[in-house]
Protein backbone atom coordinates (compact mmCIF):
# COMPACT_ATOMS: atom_id res chain seq x y z
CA UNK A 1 -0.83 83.50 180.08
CA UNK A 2 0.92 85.83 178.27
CA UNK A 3 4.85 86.52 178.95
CA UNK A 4 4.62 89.72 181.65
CA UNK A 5 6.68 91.98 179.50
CA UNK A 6 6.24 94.22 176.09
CA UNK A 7 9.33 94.30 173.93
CA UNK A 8 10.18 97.49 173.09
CA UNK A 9 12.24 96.47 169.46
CA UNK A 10 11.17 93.78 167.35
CA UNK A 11 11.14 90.78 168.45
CA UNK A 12 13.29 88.36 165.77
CA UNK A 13 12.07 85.41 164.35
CA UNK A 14 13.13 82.02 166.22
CA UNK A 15 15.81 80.60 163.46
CA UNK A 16 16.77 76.44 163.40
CA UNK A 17 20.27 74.92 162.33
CA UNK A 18 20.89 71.41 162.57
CA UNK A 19 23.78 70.25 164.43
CA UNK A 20 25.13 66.98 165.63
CA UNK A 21 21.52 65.03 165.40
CA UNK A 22 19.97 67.86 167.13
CA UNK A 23 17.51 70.83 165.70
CA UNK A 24 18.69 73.94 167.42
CA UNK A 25 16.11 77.06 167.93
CA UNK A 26 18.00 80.44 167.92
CA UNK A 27 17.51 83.80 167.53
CA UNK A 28 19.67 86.57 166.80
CA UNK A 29 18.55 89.89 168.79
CA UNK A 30 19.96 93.14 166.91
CA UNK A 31 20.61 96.32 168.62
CA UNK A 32 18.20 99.37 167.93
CA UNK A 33 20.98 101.28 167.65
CA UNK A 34 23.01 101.93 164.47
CA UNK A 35 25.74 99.41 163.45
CA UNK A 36 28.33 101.97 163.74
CA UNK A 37 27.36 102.41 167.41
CA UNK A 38 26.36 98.25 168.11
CA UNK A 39 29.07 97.78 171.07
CA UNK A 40 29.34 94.10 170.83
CA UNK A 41 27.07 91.17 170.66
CA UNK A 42 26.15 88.94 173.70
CA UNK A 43 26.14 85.57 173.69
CA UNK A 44 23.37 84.11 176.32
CA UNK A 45 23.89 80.43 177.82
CA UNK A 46 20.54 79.56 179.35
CA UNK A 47 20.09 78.08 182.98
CA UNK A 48 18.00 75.00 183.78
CA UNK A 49 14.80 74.09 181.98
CA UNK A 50 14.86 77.77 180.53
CA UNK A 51 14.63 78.92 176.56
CA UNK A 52 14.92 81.97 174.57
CA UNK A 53 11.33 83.45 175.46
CA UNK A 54 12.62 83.93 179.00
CA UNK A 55 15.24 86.32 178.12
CA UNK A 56 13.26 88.31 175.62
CA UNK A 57 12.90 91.24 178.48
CA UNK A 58 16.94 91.14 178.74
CA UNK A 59 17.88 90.78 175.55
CA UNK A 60 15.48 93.85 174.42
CA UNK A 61 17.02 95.83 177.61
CA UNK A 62 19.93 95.08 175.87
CA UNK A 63 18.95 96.42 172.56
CA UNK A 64 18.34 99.66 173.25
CA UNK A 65 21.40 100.10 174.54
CA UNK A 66 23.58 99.00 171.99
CA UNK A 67 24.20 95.60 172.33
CA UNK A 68 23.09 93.20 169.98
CA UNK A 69 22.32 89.36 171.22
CA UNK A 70 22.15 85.36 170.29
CA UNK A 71 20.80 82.69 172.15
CA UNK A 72 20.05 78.89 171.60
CA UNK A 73 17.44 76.24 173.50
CA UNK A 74 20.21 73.88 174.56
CA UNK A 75 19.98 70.46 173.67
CA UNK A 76 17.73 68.63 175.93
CA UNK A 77 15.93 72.28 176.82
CA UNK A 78 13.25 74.30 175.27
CA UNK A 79 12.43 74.12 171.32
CA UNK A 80 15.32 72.02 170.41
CA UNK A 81 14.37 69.35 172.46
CA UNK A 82 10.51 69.13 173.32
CA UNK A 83 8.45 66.64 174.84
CA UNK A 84 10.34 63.47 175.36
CA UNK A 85 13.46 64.97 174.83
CA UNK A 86 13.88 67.49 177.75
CA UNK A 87 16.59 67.08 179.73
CA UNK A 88 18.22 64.45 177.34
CA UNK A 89 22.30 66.32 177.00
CA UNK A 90 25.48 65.47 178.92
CA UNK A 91 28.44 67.06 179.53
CA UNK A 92 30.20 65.78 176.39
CA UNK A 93 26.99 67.65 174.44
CA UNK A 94 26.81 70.54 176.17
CA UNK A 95 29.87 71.83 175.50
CA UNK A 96 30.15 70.39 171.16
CA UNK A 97 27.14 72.19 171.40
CA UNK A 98 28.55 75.22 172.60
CA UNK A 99 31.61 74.72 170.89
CA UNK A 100 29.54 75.26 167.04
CA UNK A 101 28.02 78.26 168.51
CA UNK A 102 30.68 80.09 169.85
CA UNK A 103 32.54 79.72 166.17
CA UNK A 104 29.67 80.69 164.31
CA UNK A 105 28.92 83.59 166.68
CA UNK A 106 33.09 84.42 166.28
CA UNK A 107 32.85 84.65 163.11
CA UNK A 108 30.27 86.77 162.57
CA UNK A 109 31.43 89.59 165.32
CA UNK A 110 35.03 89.34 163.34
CA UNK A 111 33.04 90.40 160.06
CA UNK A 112 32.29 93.65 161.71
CA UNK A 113 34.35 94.07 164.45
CA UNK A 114 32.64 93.57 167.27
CA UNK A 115 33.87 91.74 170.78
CA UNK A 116 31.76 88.90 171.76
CA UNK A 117 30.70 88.62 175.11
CA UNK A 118 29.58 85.49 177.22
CA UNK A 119 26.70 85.45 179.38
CA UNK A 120 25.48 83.17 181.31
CA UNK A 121 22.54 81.97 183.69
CA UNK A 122 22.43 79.49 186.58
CA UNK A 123 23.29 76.39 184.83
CA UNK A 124 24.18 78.35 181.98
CA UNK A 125 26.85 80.50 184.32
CA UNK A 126 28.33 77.44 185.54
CA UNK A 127 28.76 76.35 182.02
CA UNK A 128 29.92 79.94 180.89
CA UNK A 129 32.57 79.69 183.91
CA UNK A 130 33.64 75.90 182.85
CA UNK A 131 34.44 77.76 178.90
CA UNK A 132 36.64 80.28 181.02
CA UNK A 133 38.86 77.39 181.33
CA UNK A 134 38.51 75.01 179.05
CA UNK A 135 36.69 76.12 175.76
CA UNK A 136 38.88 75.66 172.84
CA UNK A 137 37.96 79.15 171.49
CA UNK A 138 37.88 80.89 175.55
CA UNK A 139 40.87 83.64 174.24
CA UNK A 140 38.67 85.10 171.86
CA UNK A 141 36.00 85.82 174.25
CA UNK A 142 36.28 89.60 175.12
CA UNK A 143 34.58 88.97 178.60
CA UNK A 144 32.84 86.30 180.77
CA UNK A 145 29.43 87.27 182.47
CA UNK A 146 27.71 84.70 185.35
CA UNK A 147 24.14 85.33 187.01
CA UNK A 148 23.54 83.22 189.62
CA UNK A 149 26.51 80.36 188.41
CA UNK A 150 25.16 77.16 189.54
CA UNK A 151 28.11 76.00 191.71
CA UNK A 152 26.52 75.08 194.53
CA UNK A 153 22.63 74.48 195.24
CA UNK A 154 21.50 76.66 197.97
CA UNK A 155 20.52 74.55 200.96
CA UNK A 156 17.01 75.44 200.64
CA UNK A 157 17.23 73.49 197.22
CA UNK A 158 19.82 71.01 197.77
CA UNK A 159 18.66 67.13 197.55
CA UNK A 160 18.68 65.15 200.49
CA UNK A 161 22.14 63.53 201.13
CA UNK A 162 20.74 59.89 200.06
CA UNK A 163 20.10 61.53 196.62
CA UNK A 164 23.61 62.99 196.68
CA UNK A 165 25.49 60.02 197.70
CA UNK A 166 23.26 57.90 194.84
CA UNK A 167 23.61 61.04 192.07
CA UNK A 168 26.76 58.78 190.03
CA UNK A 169 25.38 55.36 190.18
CA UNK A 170 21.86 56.64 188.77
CA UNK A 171 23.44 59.31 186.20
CA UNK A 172 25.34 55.90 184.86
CA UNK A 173 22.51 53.46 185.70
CA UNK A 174 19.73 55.17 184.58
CA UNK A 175 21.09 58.49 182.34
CA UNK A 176 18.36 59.50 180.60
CA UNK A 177 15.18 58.94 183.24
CA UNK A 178 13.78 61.90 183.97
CA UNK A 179 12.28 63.00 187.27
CA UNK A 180 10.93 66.23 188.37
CA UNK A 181 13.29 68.38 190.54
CA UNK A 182 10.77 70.58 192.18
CA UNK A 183 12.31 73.74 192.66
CA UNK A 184 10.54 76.31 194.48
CA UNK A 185 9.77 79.14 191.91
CA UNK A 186 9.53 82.12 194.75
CA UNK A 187 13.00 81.58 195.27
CA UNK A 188 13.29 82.33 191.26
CA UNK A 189 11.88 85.42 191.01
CA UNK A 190 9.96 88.04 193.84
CA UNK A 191 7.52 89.30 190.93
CA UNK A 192 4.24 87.56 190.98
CA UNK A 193 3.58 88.08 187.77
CA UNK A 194 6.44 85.83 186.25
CA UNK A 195 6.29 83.46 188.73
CA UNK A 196 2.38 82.93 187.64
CA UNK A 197 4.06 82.98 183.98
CA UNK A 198 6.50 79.77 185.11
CA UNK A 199 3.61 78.05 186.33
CA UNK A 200 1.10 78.58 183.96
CA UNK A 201 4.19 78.04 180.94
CA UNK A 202 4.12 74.25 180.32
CA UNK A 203 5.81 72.71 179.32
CA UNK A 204 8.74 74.84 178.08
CA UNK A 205 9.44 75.89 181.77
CA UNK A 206 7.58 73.53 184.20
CA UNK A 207 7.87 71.32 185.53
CA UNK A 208 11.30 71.45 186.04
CA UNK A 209 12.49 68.08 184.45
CA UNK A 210 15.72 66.70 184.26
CA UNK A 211 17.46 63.64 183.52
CA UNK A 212 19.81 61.71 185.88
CA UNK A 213 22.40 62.17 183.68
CA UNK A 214 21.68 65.84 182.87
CA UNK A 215 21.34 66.87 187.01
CA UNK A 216 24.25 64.97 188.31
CA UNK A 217 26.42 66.90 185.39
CA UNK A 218 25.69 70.24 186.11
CA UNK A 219 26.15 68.88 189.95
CA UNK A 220 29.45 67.75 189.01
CA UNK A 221 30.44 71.09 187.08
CA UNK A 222 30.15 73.07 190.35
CA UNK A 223 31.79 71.22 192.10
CA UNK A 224 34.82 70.96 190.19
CA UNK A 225 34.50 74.99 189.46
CA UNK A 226 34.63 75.68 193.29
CA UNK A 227 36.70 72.92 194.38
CA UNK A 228 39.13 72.29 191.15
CA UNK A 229 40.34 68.77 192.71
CA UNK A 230 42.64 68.39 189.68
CA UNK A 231 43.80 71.54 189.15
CA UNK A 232 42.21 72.28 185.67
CA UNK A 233 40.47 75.24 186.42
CA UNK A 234 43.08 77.09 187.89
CA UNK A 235 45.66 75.69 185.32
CA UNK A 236 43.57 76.92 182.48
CA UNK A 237 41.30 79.82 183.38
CA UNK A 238 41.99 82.47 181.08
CA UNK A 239 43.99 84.96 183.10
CA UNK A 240 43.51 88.21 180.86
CA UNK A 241 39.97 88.53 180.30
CA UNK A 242 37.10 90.35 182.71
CA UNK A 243 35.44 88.02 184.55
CA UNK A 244 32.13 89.17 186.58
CA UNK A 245 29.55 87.39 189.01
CA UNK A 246 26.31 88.83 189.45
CA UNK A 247 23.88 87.18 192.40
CA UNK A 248 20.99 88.25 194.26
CA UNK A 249 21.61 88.56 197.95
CA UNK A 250 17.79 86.61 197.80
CA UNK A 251 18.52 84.00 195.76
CA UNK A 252 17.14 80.58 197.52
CA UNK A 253 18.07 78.52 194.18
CA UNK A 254 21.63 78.72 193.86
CA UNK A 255 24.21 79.29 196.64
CA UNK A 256 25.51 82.95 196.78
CA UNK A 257 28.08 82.38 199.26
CA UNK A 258 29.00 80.05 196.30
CA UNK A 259 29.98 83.25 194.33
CA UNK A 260 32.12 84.64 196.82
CA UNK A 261 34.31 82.11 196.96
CA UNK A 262 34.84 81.60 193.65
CA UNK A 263 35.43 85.12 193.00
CA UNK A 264 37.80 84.69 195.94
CA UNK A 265 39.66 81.66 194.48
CA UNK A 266 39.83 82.79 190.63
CA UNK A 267 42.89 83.13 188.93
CA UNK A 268 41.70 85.92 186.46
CA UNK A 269 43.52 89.63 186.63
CA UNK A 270 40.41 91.66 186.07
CA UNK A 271 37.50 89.44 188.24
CA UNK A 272 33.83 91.26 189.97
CA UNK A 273 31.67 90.17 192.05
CA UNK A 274 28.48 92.13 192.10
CA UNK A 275 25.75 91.64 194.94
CA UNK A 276 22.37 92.31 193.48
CA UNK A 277 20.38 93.71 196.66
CA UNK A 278 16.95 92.12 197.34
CA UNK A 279 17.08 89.82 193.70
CA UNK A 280 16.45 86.32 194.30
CA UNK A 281 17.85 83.89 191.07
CA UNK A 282 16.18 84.99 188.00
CA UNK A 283 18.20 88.91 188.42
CA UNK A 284 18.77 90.15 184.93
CA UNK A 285 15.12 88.22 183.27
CA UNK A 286 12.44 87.62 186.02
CA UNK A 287 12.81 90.07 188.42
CA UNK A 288 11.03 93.02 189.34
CA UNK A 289 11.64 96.36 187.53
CA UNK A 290 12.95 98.19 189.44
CA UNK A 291 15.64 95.45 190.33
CA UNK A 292 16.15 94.20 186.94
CA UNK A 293 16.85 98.16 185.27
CA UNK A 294 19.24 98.56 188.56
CA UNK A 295 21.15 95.55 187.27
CA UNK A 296 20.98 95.72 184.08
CA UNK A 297 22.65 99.68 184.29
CA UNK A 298 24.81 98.26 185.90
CA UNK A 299 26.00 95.72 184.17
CA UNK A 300 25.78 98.01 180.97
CA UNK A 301 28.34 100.02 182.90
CA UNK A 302 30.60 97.33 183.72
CA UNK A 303 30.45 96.32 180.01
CA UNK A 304 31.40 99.48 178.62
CA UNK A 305 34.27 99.60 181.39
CA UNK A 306 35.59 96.40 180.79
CA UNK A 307 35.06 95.33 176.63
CA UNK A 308 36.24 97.44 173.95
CA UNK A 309 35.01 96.86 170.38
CA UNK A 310 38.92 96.77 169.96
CA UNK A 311 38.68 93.09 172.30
């Protein structure tokens, strides 16, 4: 089946750079507007079992309004890691990985004075949130974006409390099996059409496989995000950058409530918390159209509010 949405710019050719033993698939999204009037460039960290393709719609969306974009297939996700490889990253990786990126995407934006801009989805907004505070590069971020932050699974999708109690002794027993987490893909998205697309996509996006090792880290990430037993987050968040949630008062994936309080408990100056009405998880790439040009407006908005090409 083909992917439920017609670019309306070009759609760039998927680039690969080695890194650390693993073959990263990129692409670099450039605005449609002139570079004079580009207002930054937004770099997109993926959720869950997701790769570039799925964010075509938003980064286009993004295009024609003047922001140009870069995304990557994490390791262990998409074209960087297919077949036997999915769901094969760790903590440690995730953020090296993210780490090379970030400079690389840095340097560029210095070269022509652009901010650079954060974004990320589900897993990838937990792991966006986790840079907030401890990236080595996180001050020369001009702004932090989360959709849907994986913090906390939403009850609907939260493994029984056997699996929970057993998550540390099989992420160190047994790291790199992989199971099948069976999420239920209406709580992704309310439009048919992509969830057909999900189904129908394999194996880039289903089934949704994970590793032991892979699951109980971005389990572990949320909880330390909401709860900060240690005191890192708080300690190290940066304080003078915009920080905004966005979550879909529908989502069944990812907690929402999970949002609030960690807009609640955030130590930045300039933090938002934006309540997508009737979205479910997928609110700025799967959703229906008239939700996802609502949000994405919106977010526009809050961008050209918030980052300066000055940041």
């Amino acid at each position: 089946m083909a992917y439920p949405y017609k670019c309306t710019t070009q759609i760039p050719p998927l680039e690969y750079t080695e890194f650390d033993g693993a073959k990263f698939a990129h692409v670099t999204w450039p605005s449609s507007t002139t570079a004079a009037t580009t207002h930054g460039r937004v770099l997109i960290v993926h959720g869950f079992c997701e790769y570039t393709q799925l964010n075509h719609r938003f980064m286009d969306m993004l295009a024609q309004r003047g922001y140009e974009s870069f995304m990557f297939d994490q390791r262990g996700s998409g074209r960087t890691s297919p077949g036997k490889l999915r769901g094969h990253t760790d903590d440690q990786h995730v953020f090296s990985d993210l780490e090379y990126f970030v400079s690389l995407n840095l340097e560029q934006c210095s070269e022509r004075r652009i901010p650079l801009i954060m974004f990320g989805h589900s897993m990838g907004g937990a792991i966006t949130l986790a840079y907030a505070f401890k990236g080595k590069r996180r001050e020369e971020i001009a702004a932090y974006v989360a959709s849907a932050p994986l913090l906390r699974l939403h009850p609907h999708s939260q493994p029984s409390w056997i699996v929970q109690k057993m998550a540390p002794l099989l992420a160190r027993m047994l790291p790199g099996f992989a199971i099948d987490t069976k999420l239920d893909l209406e709580g992704v998205t309310s439009d048919p059409a992509y969830r057909k697309f999900l189904q129908q996509d394999k194996p880039l996006s289903t089934p949704l496989v994970g590793t032991f090792r892979q699951i109980y880290d971005f389990l572990e990430r949320g909880r330390v995000l909401l709860e900060d037993p240690e005191g890192q987050v708080a300690s190290g968040f940066v304080r003078d950058k915009p920080i905004l949630l966005i979550h879909g008062d529908g989502d069944t994936i990812n907690d929402p409530k999970a949002s609030k309080q960690f807009v609640e408990n955030c130590k930045a100056g300039d933090k938002t918390l934006r309540v997508a009405k009737g979205a479910r998880h997928s609110v700025l790439s799967l959703e229906r159209d008239e939700i996802m040009q609502r949000e994405i407006e919106w977010l526009v908005e809050w961008l050209q509010s918030h980052v300066s090409a000055s940041s």
